[in-house]
Protein backbone atom coordinates (compact mmCIF):
# COMPACT_ATOMS: atom_id res chain seq x y z
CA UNK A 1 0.00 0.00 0.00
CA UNK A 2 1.53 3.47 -0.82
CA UNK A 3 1.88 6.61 1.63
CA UNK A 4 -0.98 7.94 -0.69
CA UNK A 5 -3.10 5.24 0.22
CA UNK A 6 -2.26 5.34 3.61
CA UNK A 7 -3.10 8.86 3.91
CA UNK A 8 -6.56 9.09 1.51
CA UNK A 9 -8.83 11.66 3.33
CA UNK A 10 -12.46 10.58 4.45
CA UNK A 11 -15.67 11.27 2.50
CA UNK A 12 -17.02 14.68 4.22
CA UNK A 13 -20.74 13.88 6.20
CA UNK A 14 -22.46 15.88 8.41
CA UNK A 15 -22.23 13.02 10.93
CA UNK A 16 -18.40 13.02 12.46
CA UNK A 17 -17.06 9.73 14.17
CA UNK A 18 -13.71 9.53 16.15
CA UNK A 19 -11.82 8.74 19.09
CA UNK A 20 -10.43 9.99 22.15
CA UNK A 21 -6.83 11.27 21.10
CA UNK A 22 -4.41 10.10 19.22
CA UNK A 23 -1.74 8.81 21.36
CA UNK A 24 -1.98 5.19 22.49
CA UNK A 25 0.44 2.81 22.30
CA UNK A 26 -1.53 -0.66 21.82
CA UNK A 27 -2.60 1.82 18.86
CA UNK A 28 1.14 1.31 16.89
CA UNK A 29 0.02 -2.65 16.59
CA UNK A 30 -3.85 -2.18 15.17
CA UNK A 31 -4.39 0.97 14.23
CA UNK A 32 -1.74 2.70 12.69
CA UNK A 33 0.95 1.43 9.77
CA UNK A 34 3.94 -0.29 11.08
CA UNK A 35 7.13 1.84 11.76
CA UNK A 36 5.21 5.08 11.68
CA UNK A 37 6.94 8.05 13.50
CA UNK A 38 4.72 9.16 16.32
CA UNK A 39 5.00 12.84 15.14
CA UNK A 40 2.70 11.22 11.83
CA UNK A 41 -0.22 9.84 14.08
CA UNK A 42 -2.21 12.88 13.94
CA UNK A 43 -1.88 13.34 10.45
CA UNK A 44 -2.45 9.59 9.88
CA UNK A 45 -5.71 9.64 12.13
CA UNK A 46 -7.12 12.47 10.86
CA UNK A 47 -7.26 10.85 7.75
CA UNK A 48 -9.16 7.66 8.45
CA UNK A 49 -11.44 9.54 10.90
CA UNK A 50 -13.67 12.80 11.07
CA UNK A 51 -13.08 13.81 14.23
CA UNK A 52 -11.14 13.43 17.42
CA UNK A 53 -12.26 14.52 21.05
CA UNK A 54 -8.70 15.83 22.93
CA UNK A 55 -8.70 14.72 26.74
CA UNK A 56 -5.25 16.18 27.29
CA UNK A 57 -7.48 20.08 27.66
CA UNK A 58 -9.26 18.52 30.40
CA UNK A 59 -6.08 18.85 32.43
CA UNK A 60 -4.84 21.88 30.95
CA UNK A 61 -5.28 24.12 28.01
CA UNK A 62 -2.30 23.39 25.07
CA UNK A 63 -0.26 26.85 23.85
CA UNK A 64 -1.33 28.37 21.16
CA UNK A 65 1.15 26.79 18.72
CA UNK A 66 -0.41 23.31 19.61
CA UNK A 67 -3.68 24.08 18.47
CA UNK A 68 -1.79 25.99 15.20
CA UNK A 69 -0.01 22.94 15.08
CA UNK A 70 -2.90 20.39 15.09
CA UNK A 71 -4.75 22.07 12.91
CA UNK A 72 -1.80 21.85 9.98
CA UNK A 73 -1.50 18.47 10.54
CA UNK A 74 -5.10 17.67 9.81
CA UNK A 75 -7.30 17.98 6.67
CA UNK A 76 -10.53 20.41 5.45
CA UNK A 77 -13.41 19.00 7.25
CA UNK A 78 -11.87 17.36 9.99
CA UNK A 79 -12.77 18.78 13.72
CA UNK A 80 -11.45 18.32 16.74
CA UNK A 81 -13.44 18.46 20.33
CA UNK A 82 -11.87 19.72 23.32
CA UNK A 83 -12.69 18.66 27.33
CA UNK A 84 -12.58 21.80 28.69
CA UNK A 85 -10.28 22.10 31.71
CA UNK A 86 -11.13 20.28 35.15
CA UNK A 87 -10.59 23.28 37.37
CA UNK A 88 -13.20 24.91 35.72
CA UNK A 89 -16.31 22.06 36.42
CA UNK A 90 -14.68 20.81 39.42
CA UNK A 91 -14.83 24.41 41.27
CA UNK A 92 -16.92 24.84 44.12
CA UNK A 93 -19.15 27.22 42.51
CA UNK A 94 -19.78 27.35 38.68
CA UNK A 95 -21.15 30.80 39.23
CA UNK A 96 -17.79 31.88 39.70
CA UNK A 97 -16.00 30.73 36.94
CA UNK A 98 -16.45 33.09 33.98
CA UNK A 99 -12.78 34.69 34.04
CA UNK A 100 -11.48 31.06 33.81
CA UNK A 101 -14.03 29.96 31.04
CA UNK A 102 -12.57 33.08 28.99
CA UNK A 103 -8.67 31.98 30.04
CA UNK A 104 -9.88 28.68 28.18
CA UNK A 105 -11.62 29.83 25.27
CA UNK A 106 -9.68 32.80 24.43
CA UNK A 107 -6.02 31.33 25.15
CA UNK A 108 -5.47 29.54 21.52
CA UNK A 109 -8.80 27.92 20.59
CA UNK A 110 -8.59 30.38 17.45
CA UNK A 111 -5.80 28.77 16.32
CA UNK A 112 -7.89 25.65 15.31
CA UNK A 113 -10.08 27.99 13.09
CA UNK A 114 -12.36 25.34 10.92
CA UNK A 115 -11.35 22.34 12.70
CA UNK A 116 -12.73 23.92 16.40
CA UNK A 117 -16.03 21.54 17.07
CA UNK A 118 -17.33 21.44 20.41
CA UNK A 119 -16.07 22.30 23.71
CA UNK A 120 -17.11 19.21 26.26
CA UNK A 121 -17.48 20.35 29.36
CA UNK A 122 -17.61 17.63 31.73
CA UNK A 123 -18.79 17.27 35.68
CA UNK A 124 -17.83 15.03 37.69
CA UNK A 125 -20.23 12.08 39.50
CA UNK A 126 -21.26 13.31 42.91
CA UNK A 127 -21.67 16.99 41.41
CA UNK A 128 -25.48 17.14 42.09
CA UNK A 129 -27.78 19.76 39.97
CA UNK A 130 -28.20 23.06 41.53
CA UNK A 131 -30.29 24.61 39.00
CA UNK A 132 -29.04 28.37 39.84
CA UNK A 133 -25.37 27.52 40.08
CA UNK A 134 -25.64 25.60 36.66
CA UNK A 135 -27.93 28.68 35.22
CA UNK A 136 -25.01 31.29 36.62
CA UNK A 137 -22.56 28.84 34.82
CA UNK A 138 -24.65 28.52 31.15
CA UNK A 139 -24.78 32.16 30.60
CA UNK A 140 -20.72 32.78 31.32
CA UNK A 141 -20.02 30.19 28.37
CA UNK A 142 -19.39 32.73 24.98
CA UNK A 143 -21.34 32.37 22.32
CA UNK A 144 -18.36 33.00 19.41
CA UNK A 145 -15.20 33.46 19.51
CA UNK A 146 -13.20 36.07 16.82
CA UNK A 147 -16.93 36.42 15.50
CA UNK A 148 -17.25 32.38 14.93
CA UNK A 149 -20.25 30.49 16.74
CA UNK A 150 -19.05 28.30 19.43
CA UNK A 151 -20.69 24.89 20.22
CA UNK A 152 -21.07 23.98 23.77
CA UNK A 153 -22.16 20.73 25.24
CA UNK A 154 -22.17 19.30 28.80
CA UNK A 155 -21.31 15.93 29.86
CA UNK A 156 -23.09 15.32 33.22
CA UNK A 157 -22.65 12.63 35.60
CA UNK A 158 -24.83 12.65 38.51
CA UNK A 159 -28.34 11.37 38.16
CA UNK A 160 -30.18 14.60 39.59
CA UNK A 161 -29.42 16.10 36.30
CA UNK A 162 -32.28 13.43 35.29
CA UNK A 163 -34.98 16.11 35.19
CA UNK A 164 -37.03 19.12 33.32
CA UNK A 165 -35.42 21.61 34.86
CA UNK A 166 -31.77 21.29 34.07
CA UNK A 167 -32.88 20.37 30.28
CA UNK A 168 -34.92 23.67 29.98
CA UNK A 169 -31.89 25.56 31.29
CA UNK A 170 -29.64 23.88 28.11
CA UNK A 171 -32.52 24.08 25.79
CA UNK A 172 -32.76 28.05 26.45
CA UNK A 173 -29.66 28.47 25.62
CA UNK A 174 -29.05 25.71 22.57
CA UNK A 175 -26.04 23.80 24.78
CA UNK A 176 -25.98 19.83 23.80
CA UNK A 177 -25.95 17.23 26.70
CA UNK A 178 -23.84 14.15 25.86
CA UNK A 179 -25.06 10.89 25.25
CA UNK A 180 -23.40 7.43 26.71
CA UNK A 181 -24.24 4.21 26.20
CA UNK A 182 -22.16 3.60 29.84
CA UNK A 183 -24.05 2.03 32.63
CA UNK A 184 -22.26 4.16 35.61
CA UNK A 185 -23.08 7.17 33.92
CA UNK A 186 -26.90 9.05 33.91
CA UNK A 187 -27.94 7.75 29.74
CA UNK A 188 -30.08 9.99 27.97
CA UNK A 189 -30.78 10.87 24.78
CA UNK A 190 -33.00 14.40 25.16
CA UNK A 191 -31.84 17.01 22.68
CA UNK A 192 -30.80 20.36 23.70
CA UNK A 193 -29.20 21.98 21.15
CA UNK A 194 -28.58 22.26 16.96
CA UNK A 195 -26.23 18.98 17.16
CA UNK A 196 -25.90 15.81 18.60
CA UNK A 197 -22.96 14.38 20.29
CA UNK A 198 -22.83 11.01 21.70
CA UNK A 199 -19.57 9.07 23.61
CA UNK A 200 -19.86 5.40 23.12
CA UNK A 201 -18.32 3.77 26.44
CA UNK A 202 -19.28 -0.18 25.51
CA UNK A 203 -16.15 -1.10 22.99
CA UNK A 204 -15.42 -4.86 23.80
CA UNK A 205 -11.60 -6.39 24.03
CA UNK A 206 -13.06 -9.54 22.52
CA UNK A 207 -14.00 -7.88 19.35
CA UNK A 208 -12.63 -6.96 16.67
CA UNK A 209 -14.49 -4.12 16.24
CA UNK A 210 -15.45 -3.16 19.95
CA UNK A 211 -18.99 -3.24 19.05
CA UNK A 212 -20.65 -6.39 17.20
CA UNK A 213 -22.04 -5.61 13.56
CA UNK A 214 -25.56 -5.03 14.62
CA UNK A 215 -25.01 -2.72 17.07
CA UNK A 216 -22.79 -0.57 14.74
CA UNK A 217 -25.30 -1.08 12.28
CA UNK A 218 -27.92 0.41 14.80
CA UNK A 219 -25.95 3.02 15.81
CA UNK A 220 -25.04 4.25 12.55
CA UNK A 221 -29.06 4.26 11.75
CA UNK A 222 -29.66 6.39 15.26
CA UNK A 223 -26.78 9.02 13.56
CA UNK A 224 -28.71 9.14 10.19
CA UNK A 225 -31.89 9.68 12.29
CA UNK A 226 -30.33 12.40 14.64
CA UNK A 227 -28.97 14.02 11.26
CA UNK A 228 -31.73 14.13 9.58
CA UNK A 229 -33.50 16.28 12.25
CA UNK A 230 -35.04 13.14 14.21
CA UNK A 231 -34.56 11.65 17.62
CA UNK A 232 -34.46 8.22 17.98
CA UNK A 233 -37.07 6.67 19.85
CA UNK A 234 -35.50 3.36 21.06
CA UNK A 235 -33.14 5.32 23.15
CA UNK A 236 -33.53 6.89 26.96
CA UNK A 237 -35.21 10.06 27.56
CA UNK A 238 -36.03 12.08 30.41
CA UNK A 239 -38.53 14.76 28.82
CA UNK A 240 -38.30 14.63 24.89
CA UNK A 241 -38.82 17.78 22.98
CA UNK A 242 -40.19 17.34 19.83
CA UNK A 243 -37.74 17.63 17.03
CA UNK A 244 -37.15 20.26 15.06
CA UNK A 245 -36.69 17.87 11.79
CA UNK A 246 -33.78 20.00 10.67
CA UNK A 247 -30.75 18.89 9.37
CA UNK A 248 -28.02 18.39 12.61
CA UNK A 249 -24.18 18.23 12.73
CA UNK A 250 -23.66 14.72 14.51
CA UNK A 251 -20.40 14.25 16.64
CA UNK A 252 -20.05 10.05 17.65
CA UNK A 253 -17.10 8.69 19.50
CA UNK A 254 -15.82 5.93 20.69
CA UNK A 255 -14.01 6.39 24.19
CA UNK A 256 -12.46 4.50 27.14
CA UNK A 257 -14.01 0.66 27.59
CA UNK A 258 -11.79 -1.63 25.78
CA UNK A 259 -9.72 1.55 24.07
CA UNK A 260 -7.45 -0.88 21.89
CA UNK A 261 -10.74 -1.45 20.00
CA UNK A 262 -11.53 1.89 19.58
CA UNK A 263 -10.53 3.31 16.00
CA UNK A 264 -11.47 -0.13 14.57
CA UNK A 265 -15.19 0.19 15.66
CA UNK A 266 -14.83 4.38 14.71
CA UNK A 267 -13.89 3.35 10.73
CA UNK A 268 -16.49 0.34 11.00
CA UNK A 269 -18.90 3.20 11.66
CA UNK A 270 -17.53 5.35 9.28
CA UNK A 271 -18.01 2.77 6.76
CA UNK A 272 -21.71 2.22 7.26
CA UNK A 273 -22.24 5.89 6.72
CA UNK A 274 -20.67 6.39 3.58
């Protein structure tokens, strides 16, 4: 197989599937070609998937130059998703925390231009929902940055987010809430915002491609339907909104579980969309 081959850039869809980063050494014997450099394993991931969601932000924001850097190394169409920084959700209160949200947001993210998708922020399990706190904390999140729309989506963990009140409070503002298919975490499927985004936490060692063939095939019907303005019914909801039936950006990926397996059930996805 030729470098060309190696390197041939994904069909563009408004449905985005990925991993979480790039760096992972049971990676160099499944996933990526055999002697490849590691400074190459962006470039060569961003060409077999559409997106990647960066944990390394969760524990601090990257210079600048990193997020100049990644976006070189990756190709038109290809986005990346940032975990916003831990000492931002893990403060005492979220009210408090609009001068660090800014530090964040306006410290480099620009750099990524077209290949900035959404920022995750994530809470921890244990955080319980105080609906004022989390209100305060909504409105400090920007709504662009350098005059581009930002995309905001929370990944909570604690099941008194289960109720009305904490998805009006995302649905007035149009912030996503993140879908799992993990059993420790709170599962739901209720829409909040213009775009999905979904973190698959079931990838099995024993399989080749983490997930068996009818559950990829299911889940790559469920992106089709979220993409096409639906919301799949066979999924867990808390209080459904009716959908809006307009076309949706879609953000899938497959994270933690049985991470060798990861990319491998990311492209088998990939290939049922195309």
């Amino acid at each position: 197989m030729s470098t060309h081959d190696l390197f041939a850039p994904r069909t563009a869809t408004r449905i985005r599937v990925g991993i979480g980063g790039w760096t992972y050494a049971p990676w160099r014997d499944n996933f990526y070609p055999h002697k490849l450099v590691q400074r190459r394993e962006l470039e060569y991931a961003s060409r077999q998937l559409t997106s990647i969601e960066v944990n390394g932000t969760y524990y601090g924001a990257q210079k600048p130059a990193t997020y100049a850097k990644w976006r070189a190394e990756t190709p038109d169409g290809f986005v990346f998703s940032l975990k916003a920084p831990r000492h931002v959700t893990e403060r005492a209160r979220l009210a408090d925390a609009g001068g660090a949200i800014d530090a964040f947001v306006r410290g480099g993210l620009a750099e990524l231009g077209d290949r900035l998708g959404p920022i995750n922020w994530q809470f921890a399990k244990g955080r319980p929902f105080e609906r004022d706190d989390f209100a305060a904390f909504l409105d400090r999140l920007p709504a662009t940055l350098d005059g581009a729309p930002l995309r905001h989506v929370v990944e909570v963990r604690d099941a008194s987010f289960l109720c009305g009140a904490f998805l009006d409070l995302v649905r007035a503002r149009g912030v996503a809430t993140v879908f799992t298919d993990s059993k420790e975490y709170p599962s739901f499927a209720d829409l909040g915002a213009d775009f999905v985004y979904a973190r698959l936490m079931g990838s099995q060692a024993g399989i080749d491609t983490g997930y068996e063939p009818a559950a990829l095939d299911a889940w790559a019907q469920r992106a089709r339907t979220w993409a096409d303005g639906g919301d799949p019914p066979d999924l867990p909801h808390v209080c459904p909104a009716n959908p809006s039936n307009a076309p949706r950006d879609v953000y899938v990926y497959f994270i933690s579980a049985a991470k060798e397996r990861n990319p491998a059930a990311a492209m088998a996805l990939i290939e049922r969309l195309r």
